[in-house]
PDB file of N, CA and C in Angstrom:
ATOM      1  N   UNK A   1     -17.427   2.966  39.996  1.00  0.00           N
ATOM      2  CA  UNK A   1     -18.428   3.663  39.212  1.00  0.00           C
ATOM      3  C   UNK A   1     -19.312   2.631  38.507  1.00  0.00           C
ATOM      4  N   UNK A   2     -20.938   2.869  38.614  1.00  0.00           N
ATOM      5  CA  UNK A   2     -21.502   2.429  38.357  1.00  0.00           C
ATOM      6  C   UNK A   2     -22.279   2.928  36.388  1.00  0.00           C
ATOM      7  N   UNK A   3     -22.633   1.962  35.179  1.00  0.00           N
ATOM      8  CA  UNK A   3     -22.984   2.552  34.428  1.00  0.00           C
ATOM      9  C   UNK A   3     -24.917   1.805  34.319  1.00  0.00           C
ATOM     10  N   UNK A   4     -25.731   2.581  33.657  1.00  0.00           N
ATOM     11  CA  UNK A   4     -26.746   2.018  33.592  1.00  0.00           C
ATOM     12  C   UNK A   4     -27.135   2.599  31.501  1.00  0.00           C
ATOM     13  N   UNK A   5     -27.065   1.557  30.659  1.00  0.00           N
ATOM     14  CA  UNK A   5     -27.245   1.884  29.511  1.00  0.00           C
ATOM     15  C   UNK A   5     -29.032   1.773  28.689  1.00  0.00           C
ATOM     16  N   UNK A   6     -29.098   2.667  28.488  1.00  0.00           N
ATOM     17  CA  UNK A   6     -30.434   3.041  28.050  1.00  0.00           C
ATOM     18  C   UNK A   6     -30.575   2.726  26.256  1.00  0.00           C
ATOM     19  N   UNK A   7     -31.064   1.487  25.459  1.00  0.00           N
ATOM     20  CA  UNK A   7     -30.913   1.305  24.286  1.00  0.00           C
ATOM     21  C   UNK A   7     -31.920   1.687  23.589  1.00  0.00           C
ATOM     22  N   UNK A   8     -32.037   2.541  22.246  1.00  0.00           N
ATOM     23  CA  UNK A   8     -33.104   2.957  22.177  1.00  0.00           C
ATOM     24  C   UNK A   8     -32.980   2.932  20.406  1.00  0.00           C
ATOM     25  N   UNK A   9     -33.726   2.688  19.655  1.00  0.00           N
ATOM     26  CA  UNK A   9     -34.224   2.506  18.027  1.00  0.00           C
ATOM     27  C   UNK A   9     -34.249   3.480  17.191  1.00  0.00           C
ATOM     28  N   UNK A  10     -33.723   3.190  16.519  1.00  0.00           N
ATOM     29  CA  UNK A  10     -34.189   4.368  15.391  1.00  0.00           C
ATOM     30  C   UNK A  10     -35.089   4.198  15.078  1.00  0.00           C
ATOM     31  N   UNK A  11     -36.001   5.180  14.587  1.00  0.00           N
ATOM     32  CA  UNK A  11     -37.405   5.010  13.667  1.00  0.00           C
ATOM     33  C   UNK A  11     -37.870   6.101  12.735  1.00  0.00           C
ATOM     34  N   UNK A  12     -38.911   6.158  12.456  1.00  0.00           N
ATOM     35  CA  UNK A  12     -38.832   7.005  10.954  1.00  0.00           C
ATOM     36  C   UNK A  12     -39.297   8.566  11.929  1.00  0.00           C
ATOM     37  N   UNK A  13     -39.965   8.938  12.780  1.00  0.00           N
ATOM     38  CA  UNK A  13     -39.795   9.869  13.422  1.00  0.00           C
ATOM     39  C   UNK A  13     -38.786  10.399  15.022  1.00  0.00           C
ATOM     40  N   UNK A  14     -37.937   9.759  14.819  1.00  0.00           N
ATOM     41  CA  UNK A  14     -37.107   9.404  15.849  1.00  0.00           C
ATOM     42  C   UNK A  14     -36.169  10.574  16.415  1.00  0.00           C
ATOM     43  N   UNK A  15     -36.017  11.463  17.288  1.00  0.00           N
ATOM     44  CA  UNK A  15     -35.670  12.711  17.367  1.00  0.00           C
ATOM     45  C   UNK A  15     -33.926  12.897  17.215  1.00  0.00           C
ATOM     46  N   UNK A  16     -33.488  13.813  16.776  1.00  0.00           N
ATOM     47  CA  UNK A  16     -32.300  13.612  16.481  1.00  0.00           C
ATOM     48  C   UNK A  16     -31.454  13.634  17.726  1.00  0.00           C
ATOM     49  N   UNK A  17     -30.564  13.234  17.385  1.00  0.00           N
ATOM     50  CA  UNK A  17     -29.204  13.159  18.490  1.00  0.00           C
ATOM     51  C   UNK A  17     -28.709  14.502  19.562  1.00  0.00           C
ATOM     52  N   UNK A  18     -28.721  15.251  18.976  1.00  0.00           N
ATOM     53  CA  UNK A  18     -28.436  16.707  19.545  1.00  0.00           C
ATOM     54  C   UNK A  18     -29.898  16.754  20.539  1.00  0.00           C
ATOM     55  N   UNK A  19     -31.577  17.004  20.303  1.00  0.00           N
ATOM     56  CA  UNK A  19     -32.148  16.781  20.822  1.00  0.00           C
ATOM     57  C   UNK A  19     -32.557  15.701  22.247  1.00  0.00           C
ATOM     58  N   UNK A  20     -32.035  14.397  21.373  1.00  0.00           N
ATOM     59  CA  UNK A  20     -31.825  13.626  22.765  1.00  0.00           C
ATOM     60  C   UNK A  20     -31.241  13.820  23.933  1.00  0.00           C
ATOM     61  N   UNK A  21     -30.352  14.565  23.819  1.00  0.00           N
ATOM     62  CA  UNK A  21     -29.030  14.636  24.574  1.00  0.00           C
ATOM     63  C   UNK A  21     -28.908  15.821  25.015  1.00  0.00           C
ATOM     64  N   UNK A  22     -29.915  16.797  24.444  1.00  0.00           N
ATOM     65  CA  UNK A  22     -30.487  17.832  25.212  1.00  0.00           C
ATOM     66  C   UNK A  22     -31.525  17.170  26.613  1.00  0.00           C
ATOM     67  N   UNK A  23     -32.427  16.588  26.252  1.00  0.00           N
ATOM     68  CA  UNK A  23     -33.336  15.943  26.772  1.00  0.00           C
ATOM     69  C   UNK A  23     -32.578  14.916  27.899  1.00  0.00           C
ATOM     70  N   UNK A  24     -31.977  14.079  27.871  1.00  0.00           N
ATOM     71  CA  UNK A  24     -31.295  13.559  28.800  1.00  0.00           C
ATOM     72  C   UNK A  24     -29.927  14.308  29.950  1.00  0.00           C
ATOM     73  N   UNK A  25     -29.629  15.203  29.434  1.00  0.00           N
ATOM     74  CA  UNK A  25     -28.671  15.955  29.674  1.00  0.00           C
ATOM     75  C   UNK A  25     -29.073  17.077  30.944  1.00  0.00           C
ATOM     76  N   UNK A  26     -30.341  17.476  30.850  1.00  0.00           N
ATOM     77  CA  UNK A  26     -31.220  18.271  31.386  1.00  0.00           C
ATOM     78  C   UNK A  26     -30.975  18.129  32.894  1.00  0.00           C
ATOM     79  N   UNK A  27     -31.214  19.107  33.576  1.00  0.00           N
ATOM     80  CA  UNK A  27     -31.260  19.319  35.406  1.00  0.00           C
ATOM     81  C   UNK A  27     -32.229  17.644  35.526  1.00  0.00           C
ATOM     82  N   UNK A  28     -33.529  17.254  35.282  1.00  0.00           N
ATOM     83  CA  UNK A  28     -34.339  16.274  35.757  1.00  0.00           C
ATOM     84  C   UNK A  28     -33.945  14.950  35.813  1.00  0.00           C
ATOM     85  N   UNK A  29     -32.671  15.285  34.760  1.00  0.00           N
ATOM     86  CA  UNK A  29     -31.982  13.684  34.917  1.00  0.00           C
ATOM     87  C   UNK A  29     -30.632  13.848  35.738  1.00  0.00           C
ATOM     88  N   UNK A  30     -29.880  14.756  35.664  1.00  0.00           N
ATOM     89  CA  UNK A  30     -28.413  14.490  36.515  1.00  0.00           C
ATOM     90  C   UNK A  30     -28.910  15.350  37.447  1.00  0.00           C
ATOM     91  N   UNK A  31     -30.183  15.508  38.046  1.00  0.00           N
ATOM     92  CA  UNK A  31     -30.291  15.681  39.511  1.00  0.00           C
ATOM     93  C   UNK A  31     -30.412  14.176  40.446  1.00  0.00           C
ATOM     94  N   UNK A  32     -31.218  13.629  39.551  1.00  0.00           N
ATOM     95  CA  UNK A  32     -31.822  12.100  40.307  1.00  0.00           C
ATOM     96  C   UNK A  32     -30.503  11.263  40.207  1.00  0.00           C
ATOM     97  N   UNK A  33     -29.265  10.953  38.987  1.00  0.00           N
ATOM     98  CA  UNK A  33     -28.647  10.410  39.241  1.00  0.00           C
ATOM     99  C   UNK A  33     -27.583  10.634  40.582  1.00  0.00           C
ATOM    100  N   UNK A  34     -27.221   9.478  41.083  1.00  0.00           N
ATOM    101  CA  UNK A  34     -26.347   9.201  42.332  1.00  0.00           C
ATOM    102  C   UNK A  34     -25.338   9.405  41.641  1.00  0.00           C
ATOM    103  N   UNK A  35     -23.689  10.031  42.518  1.00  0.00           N
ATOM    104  CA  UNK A  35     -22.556  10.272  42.282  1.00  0.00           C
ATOM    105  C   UNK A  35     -21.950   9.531  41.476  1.00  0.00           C
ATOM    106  N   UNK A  36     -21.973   8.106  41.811  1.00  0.00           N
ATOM    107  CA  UNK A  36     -21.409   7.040  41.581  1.00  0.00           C
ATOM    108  C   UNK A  36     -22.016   6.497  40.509  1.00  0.00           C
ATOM    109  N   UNK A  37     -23.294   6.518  39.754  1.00  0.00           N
ATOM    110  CA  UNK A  37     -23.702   5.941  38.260  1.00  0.00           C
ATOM    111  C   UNK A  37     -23.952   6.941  37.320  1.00  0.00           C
ATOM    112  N   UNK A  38     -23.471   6.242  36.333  1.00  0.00           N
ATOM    113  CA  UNK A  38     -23.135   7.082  35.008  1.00  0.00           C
ATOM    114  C   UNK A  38     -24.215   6.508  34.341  1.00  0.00           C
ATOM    115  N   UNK A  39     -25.033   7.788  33.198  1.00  0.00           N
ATOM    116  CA  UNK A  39     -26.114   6.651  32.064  1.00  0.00           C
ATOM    117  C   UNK A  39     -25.478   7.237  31.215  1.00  0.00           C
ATOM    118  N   UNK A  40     -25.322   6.037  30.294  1.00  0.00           N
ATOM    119  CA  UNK A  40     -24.985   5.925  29.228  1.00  0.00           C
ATOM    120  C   UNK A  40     -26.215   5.640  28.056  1.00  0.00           C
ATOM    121  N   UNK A  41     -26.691   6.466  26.892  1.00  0.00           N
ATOM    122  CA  UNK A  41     -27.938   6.199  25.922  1.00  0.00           C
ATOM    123  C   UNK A  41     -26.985   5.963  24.727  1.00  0.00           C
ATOM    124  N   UNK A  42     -27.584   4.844  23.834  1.00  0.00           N
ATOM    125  CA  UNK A  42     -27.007   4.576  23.004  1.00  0.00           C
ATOM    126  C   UNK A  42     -28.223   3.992  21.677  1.00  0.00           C
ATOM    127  N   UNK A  43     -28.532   4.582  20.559  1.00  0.00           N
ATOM    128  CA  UNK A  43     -29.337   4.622  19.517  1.00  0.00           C
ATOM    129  C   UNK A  43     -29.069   3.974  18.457  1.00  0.00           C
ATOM    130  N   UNK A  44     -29.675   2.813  18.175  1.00  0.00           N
ATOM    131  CA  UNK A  44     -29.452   1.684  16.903  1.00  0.00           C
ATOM    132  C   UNK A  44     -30.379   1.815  16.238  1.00  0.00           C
ATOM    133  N   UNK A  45     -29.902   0.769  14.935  1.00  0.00           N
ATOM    134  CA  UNK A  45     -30.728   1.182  13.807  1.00  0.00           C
ATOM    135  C   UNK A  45     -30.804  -0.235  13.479  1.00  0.00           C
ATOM    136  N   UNK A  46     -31.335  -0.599  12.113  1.00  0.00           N
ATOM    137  CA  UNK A  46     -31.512  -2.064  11.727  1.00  0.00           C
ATOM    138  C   UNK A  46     -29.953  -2.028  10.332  1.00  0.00           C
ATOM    139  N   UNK A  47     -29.136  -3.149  10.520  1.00  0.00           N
ATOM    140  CA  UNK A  47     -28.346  -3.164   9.536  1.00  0.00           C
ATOM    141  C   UNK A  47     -29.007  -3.875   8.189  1.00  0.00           C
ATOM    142  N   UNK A  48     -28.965  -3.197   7.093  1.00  0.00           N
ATOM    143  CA  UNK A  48     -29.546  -3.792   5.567  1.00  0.00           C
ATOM    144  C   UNK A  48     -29.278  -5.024   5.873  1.00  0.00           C
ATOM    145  N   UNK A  49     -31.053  -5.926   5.583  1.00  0.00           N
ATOM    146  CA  UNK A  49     -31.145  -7.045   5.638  1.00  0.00           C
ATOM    147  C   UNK A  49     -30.853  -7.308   7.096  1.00  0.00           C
ATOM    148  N   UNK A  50     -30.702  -7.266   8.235  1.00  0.00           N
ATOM    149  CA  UNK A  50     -29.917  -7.521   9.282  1.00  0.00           C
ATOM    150  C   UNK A  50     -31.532  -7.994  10.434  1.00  0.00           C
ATOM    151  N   UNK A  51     -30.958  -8.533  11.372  1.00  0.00           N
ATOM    152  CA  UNK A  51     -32.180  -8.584  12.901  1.00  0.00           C
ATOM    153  C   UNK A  51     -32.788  -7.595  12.594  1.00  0.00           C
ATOM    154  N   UNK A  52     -34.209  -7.011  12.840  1.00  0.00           N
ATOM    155  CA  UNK A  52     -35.367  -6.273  13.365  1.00  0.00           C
ATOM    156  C   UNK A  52     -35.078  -5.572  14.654  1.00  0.00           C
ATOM    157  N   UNK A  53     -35.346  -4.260  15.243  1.00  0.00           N
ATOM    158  CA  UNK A  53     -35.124  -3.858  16.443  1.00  0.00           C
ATOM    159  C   UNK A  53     -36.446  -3.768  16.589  1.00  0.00           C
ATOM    160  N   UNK A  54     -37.234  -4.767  17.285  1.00  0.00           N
ATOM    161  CA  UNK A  54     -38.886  -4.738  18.172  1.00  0.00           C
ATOM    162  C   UNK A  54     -38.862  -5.344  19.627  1.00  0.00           C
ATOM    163  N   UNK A  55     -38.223  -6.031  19.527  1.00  0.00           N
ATOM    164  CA  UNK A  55     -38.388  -6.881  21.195  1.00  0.00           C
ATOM    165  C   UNK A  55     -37.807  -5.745  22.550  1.00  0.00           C
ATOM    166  N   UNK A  56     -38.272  -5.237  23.312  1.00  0.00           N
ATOM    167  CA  UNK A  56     -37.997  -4.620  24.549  1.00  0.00           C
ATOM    168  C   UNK A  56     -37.132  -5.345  25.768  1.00  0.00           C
ATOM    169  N   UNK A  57     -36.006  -5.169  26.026  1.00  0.00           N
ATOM    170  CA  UNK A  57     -35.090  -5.784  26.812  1.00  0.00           C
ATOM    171  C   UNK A  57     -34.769  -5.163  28.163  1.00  0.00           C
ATOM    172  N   UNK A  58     -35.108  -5.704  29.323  1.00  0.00           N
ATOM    173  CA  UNK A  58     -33.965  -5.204  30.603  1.00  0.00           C
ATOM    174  C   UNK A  58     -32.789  -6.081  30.939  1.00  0.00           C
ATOM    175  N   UNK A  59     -31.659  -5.601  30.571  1.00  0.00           N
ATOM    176  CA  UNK A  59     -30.598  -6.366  30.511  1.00  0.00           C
ATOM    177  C   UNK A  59     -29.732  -6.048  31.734  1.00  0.00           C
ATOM    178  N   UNK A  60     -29.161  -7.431  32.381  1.00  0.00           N
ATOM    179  CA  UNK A  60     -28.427  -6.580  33.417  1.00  0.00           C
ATOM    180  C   UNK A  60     -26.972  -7.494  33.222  1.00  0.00           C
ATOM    181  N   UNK A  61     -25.865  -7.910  33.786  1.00  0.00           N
ATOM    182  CA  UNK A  61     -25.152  -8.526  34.122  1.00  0.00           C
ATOM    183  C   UNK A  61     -25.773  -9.642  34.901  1.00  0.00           C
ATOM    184  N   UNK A  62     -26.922 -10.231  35.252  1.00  0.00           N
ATOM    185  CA  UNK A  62     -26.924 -11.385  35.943  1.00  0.00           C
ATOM    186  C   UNK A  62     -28.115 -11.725  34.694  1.00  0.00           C
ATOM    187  N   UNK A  63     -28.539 -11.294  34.118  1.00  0.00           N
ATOM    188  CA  UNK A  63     -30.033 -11.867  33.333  1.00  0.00           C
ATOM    189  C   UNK A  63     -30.622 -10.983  32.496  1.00  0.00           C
ATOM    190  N   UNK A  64     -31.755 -11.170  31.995  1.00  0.00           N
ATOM    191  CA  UNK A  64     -32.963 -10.288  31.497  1.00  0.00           C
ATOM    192  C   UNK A  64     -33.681 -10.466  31.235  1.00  0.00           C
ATOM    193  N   UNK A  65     -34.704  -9.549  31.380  1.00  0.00           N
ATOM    194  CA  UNK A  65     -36.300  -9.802  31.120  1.00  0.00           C
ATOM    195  C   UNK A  65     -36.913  -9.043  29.647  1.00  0.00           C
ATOM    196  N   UNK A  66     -37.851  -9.686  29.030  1.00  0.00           N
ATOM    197  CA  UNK A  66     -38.435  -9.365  27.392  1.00  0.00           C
ATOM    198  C   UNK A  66     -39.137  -8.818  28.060  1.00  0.00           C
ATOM    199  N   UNK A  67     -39.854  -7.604  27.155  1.00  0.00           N
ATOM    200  CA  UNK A  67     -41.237  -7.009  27.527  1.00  0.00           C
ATOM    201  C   UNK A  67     -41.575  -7.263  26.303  1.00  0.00           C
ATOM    202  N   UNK A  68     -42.989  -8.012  26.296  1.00  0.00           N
ATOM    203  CA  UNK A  68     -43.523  -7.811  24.637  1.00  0.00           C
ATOM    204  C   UNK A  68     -44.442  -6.688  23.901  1.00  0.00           C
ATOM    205  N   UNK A  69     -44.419  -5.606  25.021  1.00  0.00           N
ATOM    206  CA  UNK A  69     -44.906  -4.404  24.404  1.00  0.00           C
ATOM    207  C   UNK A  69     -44.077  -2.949  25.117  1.00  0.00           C
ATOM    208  N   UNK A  70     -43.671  -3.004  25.906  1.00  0.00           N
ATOM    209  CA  UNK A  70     -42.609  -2.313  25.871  1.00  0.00           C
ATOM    210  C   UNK A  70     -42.691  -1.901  28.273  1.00  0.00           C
ATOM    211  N   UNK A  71     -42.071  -0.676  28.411  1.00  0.00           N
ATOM    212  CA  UNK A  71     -41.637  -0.480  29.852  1.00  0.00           C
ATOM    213  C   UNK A  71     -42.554   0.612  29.963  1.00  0.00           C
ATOM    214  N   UNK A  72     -43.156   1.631  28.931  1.00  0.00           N
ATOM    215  CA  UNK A  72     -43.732   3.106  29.259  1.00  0.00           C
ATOM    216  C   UNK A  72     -44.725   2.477  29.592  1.00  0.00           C
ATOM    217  N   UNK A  73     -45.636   3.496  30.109  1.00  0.00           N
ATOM    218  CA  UNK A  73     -47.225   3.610  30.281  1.00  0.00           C
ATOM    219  C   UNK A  73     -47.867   3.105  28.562  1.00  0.00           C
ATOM    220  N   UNK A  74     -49.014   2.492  28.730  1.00  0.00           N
ATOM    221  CA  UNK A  74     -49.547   2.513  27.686  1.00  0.00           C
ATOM    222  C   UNK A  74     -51.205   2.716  27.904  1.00  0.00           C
ATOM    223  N   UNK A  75     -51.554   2.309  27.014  1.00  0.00           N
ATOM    224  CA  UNK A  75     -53.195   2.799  26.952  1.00  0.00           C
ATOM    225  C   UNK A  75     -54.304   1.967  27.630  1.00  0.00           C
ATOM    226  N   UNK A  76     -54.973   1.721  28.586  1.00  0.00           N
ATOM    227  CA  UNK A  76     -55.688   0.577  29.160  1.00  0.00           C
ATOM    228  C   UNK A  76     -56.199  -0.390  28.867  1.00  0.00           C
ATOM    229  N   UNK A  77     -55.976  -1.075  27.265  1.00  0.00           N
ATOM    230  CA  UNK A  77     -56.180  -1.493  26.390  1.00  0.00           C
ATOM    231  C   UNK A  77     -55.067  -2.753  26.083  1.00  0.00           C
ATOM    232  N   UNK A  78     -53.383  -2.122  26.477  1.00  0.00           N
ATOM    233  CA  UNK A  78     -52.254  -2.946  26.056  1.00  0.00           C
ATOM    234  C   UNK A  78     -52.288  -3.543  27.255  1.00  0.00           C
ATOM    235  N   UNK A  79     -52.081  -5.272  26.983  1.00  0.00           N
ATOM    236  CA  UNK A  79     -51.213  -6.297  27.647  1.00  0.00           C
ATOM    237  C   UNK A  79     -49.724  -6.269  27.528  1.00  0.00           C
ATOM    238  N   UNK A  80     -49.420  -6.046  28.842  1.00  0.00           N
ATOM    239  CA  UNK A  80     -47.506  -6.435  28.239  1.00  0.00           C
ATOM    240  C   UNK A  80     -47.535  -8.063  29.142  1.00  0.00           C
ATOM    241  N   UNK A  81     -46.311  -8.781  28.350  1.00  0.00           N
ATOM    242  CA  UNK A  81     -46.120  -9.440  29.255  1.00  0.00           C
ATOM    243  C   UNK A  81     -44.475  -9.530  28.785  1.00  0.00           C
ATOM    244  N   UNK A  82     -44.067  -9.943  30.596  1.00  0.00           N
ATOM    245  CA  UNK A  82     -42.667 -10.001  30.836  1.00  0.00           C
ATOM    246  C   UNK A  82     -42.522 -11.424  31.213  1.00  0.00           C
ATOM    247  N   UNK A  83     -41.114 -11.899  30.245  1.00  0.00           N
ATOM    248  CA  UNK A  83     -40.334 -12.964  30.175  1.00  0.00           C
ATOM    249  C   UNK A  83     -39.198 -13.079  30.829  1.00  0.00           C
ATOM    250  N   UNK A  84     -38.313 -13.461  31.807  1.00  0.00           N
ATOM    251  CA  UNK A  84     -37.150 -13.862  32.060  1.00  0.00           C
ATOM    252  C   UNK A  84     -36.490 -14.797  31.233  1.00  0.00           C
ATOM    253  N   UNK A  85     -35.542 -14.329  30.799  1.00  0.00           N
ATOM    254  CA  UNK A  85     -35.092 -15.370  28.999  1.00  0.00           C
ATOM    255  C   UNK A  85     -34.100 -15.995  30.405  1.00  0.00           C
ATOM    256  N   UNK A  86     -33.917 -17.082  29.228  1.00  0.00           N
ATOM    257  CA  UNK A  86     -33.094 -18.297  29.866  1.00  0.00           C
ATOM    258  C   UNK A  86     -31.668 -18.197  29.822  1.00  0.00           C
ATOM    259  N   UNK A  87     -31.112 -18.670  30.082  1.00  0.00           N
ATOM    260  CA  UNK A  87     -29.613 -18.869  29.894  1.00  0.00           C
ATOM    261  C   UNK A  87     -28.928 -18.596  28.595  1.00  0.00           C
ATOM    262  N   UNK A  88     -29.339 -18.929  27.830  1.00  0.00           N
ATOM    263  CA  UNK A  88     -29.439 -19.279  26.186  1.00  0.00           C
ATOM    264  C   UNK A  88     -29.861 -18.061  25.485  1.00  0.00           C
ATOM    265  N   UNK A  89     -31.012 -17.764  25.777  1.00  0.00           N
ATOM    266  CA  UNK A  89     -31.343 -16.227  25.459  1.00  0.00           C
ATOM    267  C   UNK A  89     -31.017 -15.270  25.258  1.00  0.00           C
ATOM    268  N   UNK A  90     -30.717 -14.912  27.188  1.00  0.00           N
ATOM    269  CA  UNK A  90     -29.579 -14.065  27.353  1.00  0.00           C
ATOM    270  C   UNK A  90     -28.739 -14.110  27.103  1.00  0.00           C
ATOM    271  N   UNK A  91     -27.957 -14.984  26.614  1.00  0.00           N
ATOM    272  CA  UNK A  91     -26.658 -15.064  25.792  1.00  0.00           C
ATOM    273  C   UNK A  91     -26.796 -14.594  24.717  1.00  0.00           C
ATOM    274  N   UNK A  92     -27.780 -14.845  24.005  1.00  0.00           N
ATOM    275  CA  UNK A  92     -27.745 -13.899  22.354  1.00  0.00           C
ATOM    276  C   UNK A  92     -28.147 -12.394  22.326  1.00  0.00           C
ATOM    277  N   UNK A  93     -28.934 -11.954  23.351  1.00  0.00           N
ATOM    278  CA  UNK A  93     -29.332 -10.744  23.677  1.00  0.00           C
ATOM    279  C   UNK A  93     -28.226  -9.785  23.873  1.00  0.00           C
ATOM    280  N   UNK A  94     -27.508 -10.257  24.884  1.00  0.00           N
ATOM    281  CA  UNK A  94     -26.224  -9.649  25.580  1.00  0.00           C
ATOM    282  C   UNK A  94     -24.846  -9.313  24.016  1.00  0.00           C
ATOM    283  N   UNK A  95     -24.931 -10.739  23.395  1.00  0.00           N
ATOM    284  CA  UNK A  95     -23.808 -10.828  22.323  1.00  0.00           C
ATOM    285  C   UNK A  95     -24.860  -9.227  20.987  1.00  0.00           C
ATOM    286  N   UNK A  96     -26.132  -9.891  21.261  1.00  0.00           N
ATOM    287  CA  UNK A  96     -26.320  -8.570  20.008  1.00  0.00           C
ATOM    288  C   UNK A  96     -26.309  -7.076  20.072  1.00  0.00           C
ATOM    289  N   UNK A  97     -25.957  -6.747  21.412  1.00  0.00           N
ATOM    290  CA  UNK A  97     -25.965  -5.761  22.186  1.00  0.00           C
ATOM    291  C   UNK A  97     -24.479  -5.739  22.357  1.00  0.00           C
ATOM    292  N   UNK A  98     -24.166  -5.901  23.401  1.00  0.00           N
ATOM    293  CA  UNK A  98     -22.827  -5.742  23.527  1.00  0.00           C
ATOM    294  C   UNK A  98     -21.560  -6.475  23.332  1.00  0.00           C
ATOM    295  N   UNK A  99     -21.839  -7.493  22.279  1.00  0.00           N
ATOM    296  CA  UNK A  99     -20.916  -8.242  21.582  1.00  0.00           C
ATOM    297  C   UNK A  99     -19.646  -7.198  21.011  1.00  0.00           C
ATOM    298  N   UNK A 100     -18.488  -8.041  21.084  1.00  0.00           N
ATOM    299  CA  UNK A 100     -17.893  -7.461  19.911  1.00  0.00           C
ATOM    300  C   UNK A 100     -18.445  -7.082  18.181  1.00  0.00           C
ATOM    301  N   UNK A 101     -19.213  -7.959  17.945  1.00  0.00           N
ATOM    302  CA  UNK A 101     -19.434  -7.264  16.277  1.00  0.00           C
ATOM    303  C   UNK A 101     -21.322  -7.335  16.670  1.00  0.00           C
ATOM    304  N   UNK A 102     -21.579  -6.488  16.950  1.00  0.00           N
ATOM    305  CA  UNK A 102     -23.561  -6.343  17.484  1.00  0.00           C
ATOM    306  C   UNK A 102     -24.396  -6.459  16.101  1.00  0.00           C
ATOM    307  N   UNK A 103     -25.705  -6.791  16.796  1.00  0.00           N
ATOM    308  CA  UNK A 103     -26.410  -7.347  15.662  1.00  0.00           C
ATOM    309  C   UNK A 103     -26.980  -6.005  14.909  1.00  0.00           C
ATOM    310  N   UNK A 104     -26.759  -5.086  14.985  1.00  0.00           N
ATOM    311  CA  UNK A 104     -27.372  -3.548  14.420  1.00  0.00           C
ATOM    312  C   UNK A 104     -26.030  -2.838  14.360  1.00  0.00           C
ATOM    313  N   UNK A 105     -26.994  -1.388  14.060  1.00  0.00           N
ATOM    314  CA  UNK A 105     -25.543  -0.560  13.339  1.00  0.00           C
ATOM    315  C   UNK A 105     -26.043   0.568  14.778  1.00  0.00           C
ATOM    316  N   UNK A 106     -24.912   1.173  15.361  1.00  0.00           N
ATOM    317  CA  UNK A 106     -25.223   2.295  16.423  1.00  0.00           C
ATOM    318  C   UNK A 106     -24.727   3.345  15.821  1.00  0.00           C
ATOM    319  N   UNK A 107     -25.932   3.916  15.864  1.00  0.00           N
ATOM    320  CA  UNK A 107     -26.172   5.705  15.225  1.00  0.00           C
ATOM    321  C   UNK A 107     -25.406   6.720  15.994  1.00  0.00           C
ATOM    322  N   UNK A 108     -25.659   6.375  17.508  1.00  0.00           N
ATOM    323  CA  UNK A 108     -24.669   7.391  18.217  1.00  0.00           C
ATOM    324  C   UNK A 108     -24.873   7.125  19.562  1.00  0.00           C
ATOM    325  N   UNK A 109     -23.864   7.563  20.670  1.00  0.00           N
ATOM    326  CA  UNK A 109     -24.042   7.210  21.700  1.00  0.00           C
ATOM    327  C   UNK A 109     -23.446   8.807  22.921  1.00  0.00           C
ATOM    328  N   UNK A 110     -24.258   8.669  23.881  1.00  0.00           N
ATOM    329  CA  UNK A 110     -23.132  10.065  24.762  1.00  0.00           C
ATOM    330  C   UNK A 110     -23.908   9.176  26.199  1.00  0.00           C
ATOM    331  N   UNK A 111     -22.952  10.020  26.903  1.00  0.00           N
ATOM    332  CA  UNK A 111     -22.881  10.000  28.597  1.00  0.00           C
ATOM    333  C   UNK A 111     -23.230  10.722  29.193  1.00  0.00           C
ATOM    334  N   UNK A 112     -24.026  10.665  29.990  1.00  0.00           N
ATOM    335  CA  UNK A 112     -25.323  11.520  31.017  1.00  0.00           C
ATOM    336  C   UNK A 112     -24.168  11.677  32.383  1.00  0.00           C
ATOM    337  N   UNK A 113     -23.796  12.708  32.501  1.00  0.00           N
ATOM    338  CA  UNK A 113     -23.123  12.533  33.982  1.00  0.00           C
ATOM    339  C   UNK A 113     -23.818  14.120  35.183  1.00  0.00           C
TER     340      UNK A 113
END
C-alpha cells in the first residue's frame, strides 16, 4: 500500500476540519484514487514563536522541490519558481514534517480511502 500526504496550513479563514474531509472524502476524490494508494491530509499551524508555514513543498522519499508561490493555478501575473533543495535541505524539510518532534503543531489529520 501506497500513501500520498497532502500538507496544508492553517490560516485565519481556513475551513474547518469536518468540512475538509467532507471535501476530500467526496465520490471526485476516492473515484480517481487507485486501490493500492491511500491520501492521507494533514493541517498545521505555526507553534508560538515557532518556524512560519509559507514555503510550498513536494516532498517525496527520494527529494523535493520548493515552489515559491505555490502548485494551484494562479493569476497571469504570478511567477512561481521551482527549486530542487539539496541534500541538506531536504533533510530539514523532511525532519520538520515528519520528524519525530515537527517544526509546527498538527491541528488534525484523516485518511481518504
Amino acid at each position: 500500500m501506497y500513501c500520498i500526504e497532502i500538507h496544508i496550513a492553517e490560516h485565519l479563514n481556513a475551513p474547518s476540519a469536518e468540512h475538509l474531509k467532507k471535501e476530500f472524502c467526496s465520490k471526485r476524490f476516492t473515484e480517481i484514487l487507485p486501490p493500492n494508494i491511500e491520501l492521507r491530509v494533514k493541517r498545521w499551524s505555526q507553534k508560538k514563536g515557532g518556524e512560519k508555514l509559507h514555503d510550498r513543498f513536494l516532498l517525496t522519499d527520494i527529494g523535493c522541490v520548493q515552489s515559491s508561490y505555490g502548485f494551484d493555478h494562479g493569476a497571469d501575473s504570478e511567477t512561481t519558481s521551482l527549486t530542487l533543495l539539496n541534500k541538506q535541505d531536504y533533510s530539514l524539510v523532511k525532519y520538520q514534517y515528519l520528524g519525530e518532534n515537527p517544526a509546527f503543531e498538527l491541528d488534525f489529520e484523516f485518511l481518504v480511502k
